[in-house]
Protein backbone atom coordinates (compact mmCIF):
# COMPACT_ATOMS: atom_id res chain seq x y z
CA UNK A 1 -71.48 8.06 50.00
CA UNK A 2 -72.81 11.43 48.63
CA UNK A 3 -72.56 12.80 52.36
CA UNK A 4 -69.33 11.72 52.64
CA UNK A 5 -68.30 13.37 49.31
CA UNK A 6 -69.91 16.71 50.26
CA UNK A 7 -67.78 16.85 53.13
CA UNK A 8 -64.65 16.27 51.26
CA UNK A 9 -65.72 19.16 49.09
CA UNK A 10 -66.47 20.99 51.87
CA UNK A 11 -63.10 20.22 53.63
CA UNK A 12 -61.40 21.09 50.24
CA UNK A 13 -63.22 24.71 50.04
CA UNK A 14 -61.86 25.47 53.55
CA UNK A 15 -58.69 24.69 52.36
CA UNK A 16 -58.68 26.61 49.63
CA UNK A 17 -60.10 29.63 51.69
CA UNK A 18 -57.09 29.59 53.91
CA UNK A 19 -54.45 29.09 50.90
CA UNK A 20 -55.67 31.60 48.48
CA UNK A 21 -58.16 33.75 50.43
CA UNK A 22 -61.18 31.75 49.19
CA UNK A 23 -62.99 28.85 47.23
CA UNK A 24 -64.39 30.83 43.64
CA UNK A 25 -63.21 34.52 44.93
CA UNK A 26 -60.09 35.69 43.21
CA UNK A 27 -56.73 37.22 45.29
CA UNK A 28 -57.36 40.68 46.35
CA UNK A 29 -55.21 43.27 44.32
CA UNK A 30 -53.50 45.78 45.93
CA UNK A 31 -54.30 49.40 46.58
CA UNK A 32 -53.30 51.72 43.44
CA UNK A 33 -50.87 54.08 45.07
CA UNK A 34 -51.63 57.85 44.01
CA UNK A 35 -49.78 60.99 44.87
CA UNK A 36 -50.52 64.49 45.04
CA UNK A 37 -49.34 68.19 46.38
CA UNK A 38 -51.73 69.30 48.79
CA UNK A 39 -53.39 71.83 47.19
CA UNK A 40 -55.72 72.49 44.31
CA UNK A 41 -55.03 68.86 43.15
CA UNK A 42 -55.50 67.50 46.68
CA UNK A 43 -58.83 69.39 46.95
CA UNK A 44 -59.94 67.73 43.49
CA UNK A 45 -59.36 64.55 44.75
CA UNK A 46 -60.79 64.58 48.12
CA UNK A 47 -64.49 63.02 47.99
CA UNK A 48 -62.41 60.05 46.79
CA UNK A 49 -60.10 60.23 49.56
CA UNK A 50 -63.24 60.21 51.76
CA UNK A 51 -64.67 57.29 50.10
CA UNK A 52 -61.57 55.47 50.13
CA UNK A 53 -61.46 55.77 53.83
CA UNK A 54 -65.17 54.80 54.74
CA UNK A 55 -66.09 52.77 51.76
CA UNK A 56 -63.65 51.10 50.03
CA UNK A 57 -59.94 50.55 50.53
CA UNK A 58 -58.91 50.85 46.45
CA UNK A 59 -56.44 53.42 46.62
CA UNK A 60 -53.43 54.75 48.93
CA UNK A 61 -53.77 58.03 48.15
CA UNK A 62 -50.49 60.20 50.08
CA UNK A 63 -50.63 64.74 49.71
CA UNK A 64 -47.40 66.18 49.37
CA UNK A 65 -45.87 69.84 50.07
CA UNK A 66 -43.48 69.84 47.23
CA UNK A 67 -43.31 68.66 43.70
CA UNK A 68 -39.46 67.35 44.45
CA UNK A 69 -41.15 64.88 47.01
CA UNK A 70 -43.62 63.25 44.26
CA UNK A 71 -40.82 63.19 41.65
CA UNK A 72 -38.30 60.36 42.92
CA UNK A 73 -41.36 58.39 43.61
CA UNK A 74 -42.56 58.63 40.26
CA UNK A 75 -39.25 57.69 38.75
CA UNK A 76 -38.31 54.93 41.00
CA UNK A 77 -41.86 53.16 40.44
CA UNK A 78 -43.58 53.57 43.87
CA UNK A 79 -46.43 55.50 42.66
CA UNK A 80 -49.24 54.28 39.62
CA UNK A 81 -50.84 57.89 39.64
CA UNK A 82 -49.82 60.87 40.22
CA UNK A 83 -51.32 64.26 40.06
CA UNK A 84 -48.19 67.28 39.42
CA UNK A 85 -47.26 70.36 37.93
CA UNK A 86 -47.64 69.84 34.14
CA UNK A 87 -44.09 70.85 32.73
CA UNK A 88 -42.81 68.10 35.48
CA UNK A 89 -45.03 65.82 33.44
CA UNK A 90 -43.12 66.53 30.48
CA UNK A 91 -39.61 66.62 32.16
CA UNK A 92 -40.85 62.90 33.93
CA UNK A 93 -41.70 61.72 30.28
CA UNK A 94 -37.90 62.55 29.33
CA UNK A 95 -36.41 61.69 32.25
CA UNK A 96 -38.20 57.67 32.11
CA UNK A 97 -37.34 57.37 28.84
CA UNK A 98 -41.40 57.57 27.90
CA UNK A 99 -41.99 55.79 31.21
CA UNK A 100 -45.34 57.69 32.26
CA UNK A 101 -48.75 58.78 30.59
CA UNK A 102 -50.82 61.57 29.93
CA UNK A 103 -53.69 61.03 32.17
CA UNK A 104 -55.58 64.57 32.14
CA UNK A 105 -55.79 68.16 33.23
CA UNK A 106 -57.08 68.97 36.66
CA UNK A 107 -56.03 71.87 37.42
CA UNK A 108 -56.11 75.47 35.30
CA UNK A 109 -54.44 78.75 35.92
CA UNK A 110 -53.81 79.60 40.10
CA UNK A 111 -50.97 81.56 40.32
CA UNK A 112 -50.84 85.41 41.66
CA UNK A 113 -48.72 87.82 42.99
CA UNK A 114 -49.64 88.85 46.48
CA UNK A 115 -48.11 91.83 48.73
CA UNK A 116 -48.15 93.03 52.59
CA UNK A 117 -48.41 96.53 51.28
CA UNK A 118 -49.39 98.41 48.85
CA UNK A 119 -46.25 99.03 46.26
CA UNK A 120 -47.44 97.06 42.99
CA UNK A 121 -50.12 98.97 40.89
CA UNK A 122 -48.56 96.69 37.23
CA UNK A 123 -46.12 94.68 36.35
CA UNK A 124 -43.24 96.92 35.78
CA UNK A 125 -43.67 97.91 39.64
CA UNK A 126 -41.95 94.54 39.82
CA UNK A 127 -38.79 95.63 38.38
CA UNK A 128 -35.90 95.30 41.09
CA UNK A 129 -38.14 93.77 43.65
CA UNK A 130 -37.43 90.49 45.91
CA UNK A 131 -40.78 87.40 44.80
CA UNK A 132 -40.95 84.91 47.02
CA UNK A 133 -41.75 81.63 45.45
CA UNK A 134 -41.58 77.77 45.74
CA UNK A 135 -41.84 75.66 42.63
CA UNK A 136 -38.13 76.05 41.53
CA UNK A 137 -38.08 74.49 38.05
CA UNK A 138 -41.81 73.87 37.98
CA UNK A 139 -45.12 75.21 36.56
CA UNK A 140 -44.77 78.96 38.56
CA UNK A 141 -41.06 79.95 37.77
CA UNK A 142 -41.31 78.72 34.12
CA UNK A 143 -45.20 81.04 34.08
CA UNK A 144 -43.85 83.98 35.52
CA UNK A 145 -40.91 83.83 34.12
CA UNK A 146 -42.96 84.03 30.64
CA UNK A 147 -45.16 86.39 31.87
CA UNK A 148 -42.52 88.64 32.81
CA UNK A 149 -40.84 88.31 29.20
CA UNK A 150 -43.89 89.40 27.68
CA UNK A 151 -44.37 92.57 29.45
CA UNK A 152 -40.31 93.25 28.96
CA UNK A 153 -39.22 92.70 32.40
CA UNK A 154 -36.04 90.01 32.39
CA UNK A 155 -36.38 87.68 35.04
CA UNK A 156 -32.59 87.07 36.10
CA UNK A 157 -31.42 91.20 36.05
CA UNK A 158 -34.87 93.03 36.24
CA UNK A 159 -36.18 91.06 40.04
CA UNK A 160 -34.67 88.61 42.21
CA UNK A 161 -36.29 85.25 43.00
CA UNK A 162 -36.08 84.09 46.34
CA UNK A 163 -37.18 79.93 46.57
CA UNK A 164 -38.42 78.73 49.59
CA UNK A 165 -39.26 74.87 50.34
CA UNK A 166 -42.96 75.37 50.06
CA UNK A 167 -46.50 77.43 49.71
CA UNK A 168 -46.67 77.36 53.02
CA UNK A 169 -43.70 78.59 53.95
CA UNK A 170 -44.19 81.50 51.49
CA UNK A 171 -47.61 82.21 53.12
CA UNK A 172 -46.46 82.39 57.04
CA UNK A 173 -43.58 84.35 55.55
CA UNK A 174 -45.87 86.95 53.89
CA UNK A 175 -48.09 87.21 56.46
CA UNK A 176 -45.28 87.84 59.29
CA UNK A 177 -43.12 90.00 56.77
CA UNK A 178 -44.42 94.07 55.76
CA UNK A 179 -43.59 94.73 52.33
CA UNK A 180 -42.90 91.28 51.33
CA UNK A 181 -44.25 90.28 48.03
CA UNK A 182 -45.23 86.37 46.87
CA UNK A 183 -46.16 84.29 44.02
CA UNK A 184 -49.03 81.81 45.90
CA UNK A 185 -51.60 79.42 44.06
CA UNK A 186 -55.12 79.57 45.52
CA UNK A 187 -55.78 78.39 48.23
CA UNK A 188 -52.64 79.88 49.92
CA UNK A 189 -53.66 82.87 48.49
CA UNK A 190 -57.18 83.35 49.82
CA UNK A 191 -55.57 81.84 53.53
CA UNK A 192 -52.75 84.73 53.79
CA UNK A 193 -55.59 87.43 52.51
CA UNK A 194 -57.93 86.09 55.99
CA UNK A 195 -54.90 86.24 58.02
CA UNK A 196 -53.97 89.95 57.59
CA UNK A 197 -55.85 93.00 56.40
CA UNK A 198 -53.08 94.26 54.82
CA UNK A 199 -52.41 91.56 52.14
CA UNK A 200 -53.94 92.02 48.92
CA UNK A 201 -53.84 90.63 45.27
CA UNK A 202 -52.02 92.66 43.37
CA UNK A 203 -51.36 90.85 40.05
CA UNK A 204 -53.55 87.84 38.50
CA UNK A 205 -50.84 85.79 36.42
CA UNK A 206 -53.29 83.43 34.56
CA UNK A 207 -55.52 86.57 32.82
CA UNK A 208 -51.67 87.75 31.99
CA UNK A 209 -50.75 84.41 30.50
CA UNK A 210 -54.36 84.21 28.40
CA UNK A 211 -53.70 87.88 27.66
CA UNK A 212 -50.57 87.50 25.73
CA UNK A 213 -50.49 83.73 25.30
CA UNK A 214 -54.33 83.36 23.88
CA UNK A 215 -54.44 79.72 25.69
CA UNK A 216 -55.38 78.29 29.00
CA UNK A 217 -53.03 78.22 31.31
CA UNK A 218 -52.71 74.47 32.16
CA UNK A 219 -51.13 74.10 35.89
CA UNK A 220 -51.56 70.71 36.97
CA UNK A 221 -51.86 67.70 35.31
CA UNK A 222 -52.69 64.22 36.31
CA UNK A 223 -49.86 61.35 34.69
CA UNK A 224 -49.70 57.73 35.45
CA UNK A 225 -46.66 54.93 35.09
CA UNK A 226 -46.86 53.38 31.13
CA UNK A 227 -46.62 50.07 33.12
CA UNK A 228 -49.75 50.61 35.49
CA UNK A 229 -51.63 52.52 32.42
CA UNK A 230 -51.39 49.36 29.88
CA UNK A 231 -51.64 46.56 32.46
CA UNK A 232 -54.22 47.55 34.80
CA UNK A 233 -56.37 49.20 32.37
CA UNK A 234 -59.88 48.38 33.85
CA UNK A 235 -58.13 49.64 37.80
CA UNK A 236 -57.25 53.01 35.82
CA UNK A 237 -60.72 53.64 33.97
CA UNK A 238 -61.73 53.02 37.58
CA UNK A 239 -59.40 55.46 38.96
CA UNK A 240 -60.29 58.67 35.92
CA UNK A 241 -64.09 57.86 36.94
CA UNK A 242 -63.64 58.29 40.59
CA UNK A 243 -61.76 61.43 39.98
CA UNK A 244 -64.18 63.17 37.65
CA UNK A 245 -66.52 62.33 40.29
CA UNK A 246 -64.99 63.46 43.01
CA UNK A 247 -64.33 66.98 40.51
CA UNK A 248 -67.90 67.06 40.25
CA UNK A 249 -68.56 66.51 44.02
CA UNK A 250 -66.15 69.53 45.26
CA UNK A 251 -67.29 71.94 42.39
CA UNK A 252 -71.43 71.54 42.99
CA UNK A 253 -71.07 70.51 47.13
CA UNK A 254 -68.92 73.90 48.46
CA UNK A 255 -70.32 73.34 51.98
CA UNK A 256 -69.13 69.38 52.73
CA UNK A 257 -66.48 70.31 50.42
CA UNK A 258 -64.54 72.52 52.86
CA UNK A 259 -65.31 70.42 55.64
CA UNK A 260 -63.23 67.70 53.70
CA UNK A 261 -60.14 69.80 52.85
CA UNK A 262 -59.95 70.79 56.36
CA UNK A 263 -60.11 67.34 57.60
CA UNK A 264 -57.54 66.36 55.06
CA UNK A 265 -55.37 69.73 56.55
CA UNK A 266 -55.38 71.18 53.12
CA UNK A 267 -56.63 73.92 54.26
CA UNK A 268 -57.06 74.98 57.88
CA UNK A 269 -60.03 76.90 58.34
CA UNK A 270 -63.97 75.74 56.94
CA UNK A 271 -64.86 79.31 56.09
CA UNK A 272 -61.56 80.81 54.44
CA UNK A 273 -62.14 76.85 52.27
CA UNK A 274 -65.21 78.32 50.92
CA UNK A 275 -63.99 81.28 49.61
CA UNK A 276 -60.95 79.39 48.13
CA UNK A 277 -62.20 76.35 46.33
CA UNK A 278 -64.51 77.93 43.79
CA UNK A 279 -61.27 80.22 43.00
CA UNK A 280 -58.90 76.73 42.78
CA UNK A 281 -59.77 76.71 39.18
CA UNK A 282 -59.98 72.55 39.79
CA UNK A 283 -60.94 70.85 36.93
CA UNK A 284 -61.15 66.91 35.38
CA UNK A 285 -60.05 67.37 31.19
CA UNK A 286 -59.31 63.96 29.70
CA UNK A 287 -56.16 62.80 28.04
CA UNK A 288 -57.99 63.78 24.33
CA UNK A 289 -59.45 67.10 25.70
CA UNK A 290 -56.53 68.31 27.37
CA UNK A 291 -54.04 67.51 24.75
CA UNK A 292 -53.92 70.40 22.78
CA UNK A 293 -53.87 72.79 25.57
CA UNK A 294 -51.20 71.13 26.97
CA UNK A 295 -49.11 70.38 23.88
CA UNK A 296 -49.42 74.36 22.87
CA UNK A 297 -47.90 74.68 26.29
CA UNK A 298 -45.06 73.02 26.39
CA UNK A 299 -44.31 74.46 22.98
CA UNK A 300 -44.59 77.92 24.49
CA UNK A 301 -41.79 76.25 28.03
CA UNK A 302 -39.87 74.66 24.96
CA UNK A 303 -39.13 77.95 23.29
CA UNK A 304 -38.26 79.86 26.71
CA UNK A 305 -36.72 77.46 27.81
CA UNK A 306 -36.33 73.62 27.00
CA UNK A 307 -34.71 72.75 30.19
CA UNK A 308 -38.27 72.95 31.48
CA UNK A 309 -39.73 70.67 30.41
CA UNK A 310 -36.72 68.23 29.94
CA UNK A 311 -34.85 68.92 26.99
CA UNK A 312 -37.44 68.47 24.41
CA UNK A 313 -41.16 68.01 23.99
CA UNK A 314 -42.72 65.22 24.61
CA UNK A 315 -43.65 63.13 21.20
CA UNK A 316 -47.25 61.51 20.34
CA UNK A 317 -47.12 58.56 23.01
CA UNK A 318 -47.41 60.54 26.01
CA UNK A 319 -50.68 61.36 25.21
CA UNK A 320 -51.63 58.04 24.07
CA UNK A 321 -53.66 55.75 25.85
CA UNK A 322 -54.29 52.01 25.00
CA UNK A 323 -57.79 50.88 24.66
């Protein structure tokens, strides 16, 4: 008799194995979905990628070449994380109707302006030049636009703006083009510098923004949906831990480092990734450590201009996290 009930528990385990995917083991949850622009934030990100890929199977992590392409996803729901330029946090915030979080800084200031010549010496040798740049009401245009207030240039009559899709574009652009002159984010810029001797760095936006804004200059932010953030709580503390981790990893590992963001075509040479990364400024800041930096900087978009970071700044719960 006690045979013949083991066997009917047995047969009732292997039925339950085939209905819900196992006896005592609970359903599998899915993948958190993360995006990213492949770039600094990519290259933060990218020992967790890696592990993701040959260890575990916890995230579906996707790099994108423009902010634009991460936005709809972010308002329609598709994505729990994602990692952008940190006014579009703010103008995401407005635009959901407080329907994503402040997850942390990971990226600080990147931005330059880089020539195929040799015509800007300053800042006023700007005035009435063409700047290529992508980012089109995102982090760069609102930063140099600032930067270029400060030093008395006007952005709309004293240059012209040209907007192309993408870094890249910019970068095979500047590199094919004498005398053209770019706004780039590392690592474009240290890719365009390998590619022809006659590019060269000729302004460094972020010590221009400390210089007359006496703050970091926060570029990149990480945010993540307000439903993912308060009802998968232990999957997100998960997530931030990975992350810093994976910070950690690129910052003190150069050498596997590049080999990664070449394999994850963020950038396309081993060598020129080396040089790049330590200058990516990547970074992990929690939600608490980052919020003051990032609240003096939207103050600083709000009073240039407000459309930049959605009409107004964001209030306390954006930067609030449930326990």
């Amino acid at each position: 008799m006690k045979g013949y009930l083991r066997k009917i528990i047995a047969l009732s385990c292997v039925l339950s194995l085939v209905a819900i995917g196992g006896c005592t083991k609970q359903a599998s949850t899915k993948p958190v979905t993360v995006a990213a622009l492949s770039g600094p934030t990519g290259i933060g990100m990218i020992k967790l990628m890696s592990d993701q890929d040959n260890i575990s199977k916890n995230y579906d992590i996707s790099l994108y070449q423009s902010p634009d392409e991460i936005v709809g996803k972010v308002v329609s729901g598709e994505v729990d994380i994602a990692c952008v330029p940190s006014n579009m946090g703010a103008v995401l915030y407005n635009k959901t109707d407080g329907g994503v979080k402040l997850l942390g800084v990971n990226t600080l200031g990147v931005l330059y302006i880089v020539e195929n010549g040799d015509s800007i010496k300053s800042i006023e040798d700007l005035k009435g030049k063409t700047i290529l740049s992508s980012g089109k009401d995102s982090t760069p245009e609102f930063v140099l636009n600032q930067v270029l207030r400060a030093n008395d240039i006007d952005p709309i009559e004293d240059v012209t703006v040209e907007f192309m899709g993408n870094h890249a574009d910019i970068a095979s652009k500047l590199v094919a083009e004498e005398g053209s002159i770019a706004l780039l984010p590392q690592p474009f810029v240290t890719t365009v510098l390998a590619k022809n001797e006659n590019i060269k760095v000729a302004l460094d936006i972020n010590q221009m923004w400390q210089a007359t804004e006496q703050v970091d200059l926060p570029m990149g932010i990480i945010i993540g949906s307000k439903s993912f953030v308060e009802e998968q709580p232990k999957q997100l503390k998960a997530f931030l831990k990975s992350y810093e981790e994976s910070v950690e990893f690129v910052t003190n590992n150069l050498e596997e480092a590049a080999k990664l963001a070449v394999a994850y075509a963020i950038i396309p040479d081993a060598e020129i990734a080396k040089k790049a990364i330590p200058a990516c400024n990547i970074v992990y800041r929690n939600g608490v450590d980052s919020k003051d930096m990032l609240s003096k900087f939207y103050e600083i978009l709000a009073e240039a201009n407000p459309k930049s970071i959605g009409g107004k700044l964001p209030d306390e719960n954006f930067y609030t996290i449930p326990n």
